[in-house]
Protein backbone atom coordinates (compact mmCIF):
# COMPACT_ATOMS: atom_id res chain seq x y z
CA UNK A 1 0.00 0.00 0.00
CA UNK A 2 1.37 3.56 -0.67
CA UNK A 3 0.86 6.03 2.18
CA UNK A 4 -0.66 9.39 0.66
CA UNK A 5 1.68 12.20 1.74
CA UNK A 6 0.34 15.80 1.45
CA UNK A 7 2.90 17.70 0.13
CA UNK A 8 2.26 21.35 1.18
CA UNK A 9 0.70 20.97 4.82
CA UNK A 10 -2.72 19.99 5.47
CA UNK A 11 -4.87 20.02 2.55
CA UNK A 12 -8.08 21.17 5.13
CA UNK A 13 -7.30 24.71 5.42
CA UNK A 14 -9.97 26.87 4.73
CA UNK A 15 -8.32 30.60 4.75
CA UNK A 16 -5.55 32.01 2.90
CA UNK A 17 -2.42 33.35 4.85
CA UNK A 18 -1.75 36.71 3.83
CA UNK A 19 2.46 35.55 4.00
CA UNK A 20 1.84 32.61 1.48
CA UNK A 21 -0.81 34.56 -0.83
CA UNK A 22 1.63 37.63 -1.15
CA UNK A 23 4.03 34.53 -2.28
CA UNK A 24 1.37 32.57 -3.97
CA UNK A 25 0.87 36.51 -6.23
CA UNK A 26 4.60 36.46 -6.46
CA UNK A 27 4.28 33.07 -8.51
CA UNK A 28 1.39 33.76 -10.40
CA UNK A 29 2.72 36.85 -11.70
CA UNK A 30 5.69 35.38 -12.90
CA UNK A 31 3.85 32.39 -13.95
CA UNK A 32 1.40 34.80 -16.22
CA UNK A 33 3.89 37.42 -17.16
CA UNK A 34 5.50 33.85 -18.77
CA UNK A 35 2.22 32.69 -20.23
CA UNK A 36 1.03 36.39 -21.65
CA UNK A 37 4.30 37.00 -22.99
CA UNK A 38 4.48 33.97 -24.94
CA UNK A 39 1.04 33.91 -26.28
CA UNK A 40 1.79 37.45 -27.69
CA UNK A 41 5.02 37.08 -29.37
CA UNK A 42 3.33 33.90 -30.78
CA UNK A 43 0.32 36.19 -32.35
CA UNK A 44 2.47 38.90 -33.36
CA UNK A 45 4.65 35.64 -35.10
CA UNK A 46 2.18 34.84 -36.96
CA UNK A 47 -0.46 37.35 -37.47
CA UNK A 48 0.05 40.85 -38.66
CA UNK A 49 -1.27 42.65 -36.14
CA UNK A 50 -1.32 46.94 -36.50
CA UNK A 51 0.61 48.98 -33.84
CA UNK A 52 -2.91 50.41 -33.58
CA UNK A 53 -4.10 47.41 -31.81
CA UNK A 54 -2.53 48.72 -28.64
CA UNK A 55 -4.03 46.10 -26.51
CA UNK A 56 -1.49 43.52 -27.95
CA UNK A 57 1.49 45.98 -26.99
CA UNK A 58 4.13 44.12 -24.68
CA UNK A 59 3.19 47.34 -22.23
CA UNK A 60 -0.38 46.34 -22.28
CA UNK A 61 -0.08 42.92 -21.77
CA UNK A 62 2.69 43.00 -18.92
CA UNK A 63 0.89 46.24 -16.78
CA UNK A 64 -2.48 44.55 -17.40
CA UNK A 65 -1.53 41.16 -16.55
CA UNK A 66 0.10 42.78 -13.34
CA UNK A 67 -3.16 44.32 -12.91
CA UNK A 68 -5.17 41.11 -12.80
CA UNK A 69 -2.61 39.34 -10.21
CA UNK A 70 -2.63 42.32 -7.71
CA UNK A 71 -6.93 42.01 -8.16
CA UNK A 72 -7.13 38.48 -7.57
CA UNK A 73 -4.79 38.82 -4.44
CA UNK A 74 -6.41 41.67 -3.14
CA UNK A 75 -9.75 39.88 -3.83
CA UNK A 76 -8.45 36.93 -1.20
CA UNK A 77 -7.91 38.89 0.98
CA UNK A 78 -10.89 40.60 1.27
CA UNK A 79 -12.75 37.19 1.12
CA UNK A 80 -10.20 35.93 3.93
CA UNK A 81 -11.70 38.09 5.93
CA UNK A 82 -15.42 38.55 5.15
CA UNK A 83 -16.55 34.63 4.10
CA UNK A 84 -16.45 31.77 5.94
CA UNK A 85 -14.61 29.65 3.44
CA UNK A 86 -12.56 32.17 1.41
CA UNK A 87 -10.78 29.04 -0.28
CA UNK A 88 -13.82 27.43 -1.87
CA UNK A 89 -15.13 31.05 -2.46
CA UNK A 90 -12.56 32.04 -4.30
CA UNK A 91 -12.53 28.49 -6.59
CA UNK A 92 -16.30 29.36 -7.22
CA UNK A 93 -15.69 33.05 -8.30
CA UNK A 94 -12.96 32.88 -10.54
CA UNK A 95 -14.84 31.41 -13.54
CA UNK A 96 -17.23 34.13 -13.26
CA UNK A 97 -14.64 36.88 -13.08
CA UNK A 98 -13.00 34.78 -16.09
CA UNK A 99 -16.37 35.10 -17.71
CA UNK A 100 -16.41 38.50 -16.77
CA UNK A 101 -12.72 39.21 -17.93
CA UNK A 102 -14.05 38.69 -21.17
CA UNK A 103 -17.07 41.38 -21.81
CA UNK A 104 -14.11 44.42 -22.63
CA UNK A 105 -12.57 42.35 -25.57
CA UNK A 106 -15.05 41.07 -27.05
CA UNK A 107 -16.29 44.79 -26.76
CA UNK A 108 -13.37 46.14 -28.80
CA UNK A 109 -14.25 43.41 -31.19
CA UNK A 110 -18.08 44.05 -31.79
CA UNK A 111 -17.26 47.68 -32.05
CA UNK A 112 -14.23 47.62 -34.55
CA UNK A 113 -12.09 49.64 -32.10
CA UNK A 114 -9.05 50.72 -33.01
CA UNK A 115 -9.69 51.83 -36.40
CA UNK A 116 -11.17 48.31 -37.15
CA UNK A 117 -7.85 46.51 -35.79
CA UNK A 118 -9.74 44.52 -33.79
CA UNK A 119 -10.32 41.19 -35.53
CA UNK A 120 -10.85 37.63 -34.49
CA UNK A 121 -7.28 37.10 -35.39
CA UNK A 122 -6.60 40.26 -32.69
CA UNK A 123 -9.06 39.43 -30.02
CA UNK A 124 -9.07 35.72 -29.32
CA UNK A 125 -5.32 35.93 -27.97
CA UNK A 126 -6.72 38.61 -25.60
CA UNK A 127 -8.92 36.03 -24.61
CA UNK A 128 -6.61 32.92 -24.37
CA UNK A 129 -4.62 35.19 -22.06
CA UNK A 130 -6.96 35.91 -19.42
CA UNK A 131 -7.71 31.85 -19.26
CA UNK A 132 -4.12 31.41 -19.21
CA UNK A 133 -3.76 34.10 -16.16
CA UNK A 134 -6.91 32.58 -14.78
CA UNK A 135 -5.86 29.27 -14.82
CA UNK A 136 -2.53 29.97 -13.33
CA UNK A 137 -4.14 32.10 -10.49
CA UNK A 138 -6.56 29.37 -9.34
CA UNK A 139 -3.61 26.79 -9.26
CA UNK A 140 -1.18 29.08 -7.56
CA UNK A 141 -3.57 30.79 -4.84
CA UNK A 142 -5.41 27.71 -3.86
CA UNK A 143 -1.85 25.58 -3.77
CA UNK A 144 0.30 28.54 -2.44
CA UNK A 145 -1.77 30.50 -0.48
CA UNK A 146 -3.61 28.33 2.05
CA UNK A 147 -3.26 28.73 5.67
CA UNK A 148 -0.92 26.10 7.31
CA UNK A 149 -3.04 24.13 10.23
CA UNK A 150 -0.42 21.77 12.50
């Protein structure tokens, strides 16, 4: 028989720890400044993509992907301390916020903003980023950022 061992403490926690989610934001960010990066040097590889489409700048991606990090921590810590269980909170809310994430880009797309810049071709790797950053908040807050119990 194999004895399961929990690898980062006790896997019952309920609460983040403020120490381990400013660590847990740390990672992400790094983590998503990676993933955004990557998926826009890939577009811009193999799309032509106008320097009027500003929202596929390196600048925008990297102070808007900070943005999103610093808003997810800040949002467990204000569920830390006004829910019960800000862990299982937070793993319910973050597909909505995704969803939500999404309402501004596929705004500059129905609207042909940016001096009709704004294609499928422009937008969707807008959109694979925020699942990307997402994705790598959920893992990285709930696996990071628990509080410790023993």
């Amino acid at each position: 028989m194999i004895a399961r061992i929990p690898l980062q403490g006790s896997l019952s926690a309920t609460h983040f720890s403020p120490r381990r989610l400013v660590l847990a934001g740390l990672a992400a960010a790094g983590a998503s400044l990676v993933a955004t990066v990557a998926i826009r040097a890939i577009t811009v590889s193999v799309e032509t993509v106008p320097s009027a489409f500003t929202p596929l700048h390196t600048s925008s991606v990297v102070v808007l992907t900070i943005f999103g990090i610093v808003g997810a921590t800040v949002a467990c810590l204000v569920l830390n301390a006004l829910v019960a269980s800000p862990l299982r909170t937070f793993r319910r809310i973050v597909p909505i916020a995704l969803t939500l994430s999404f309402i501004p880009d596929i705004s500059i797309w129905a609207s042909h903003a940016y001096g009709h810049t704004a294609r499928t071709s422009t937008v969707v790797p807008l959109l694979i980023m925020h699942v990307a950053v997402a994705s790598i908040c959920l893992f990285s807050f709930l696996s990071l950022g628990p509080r410790r119990e023993g």
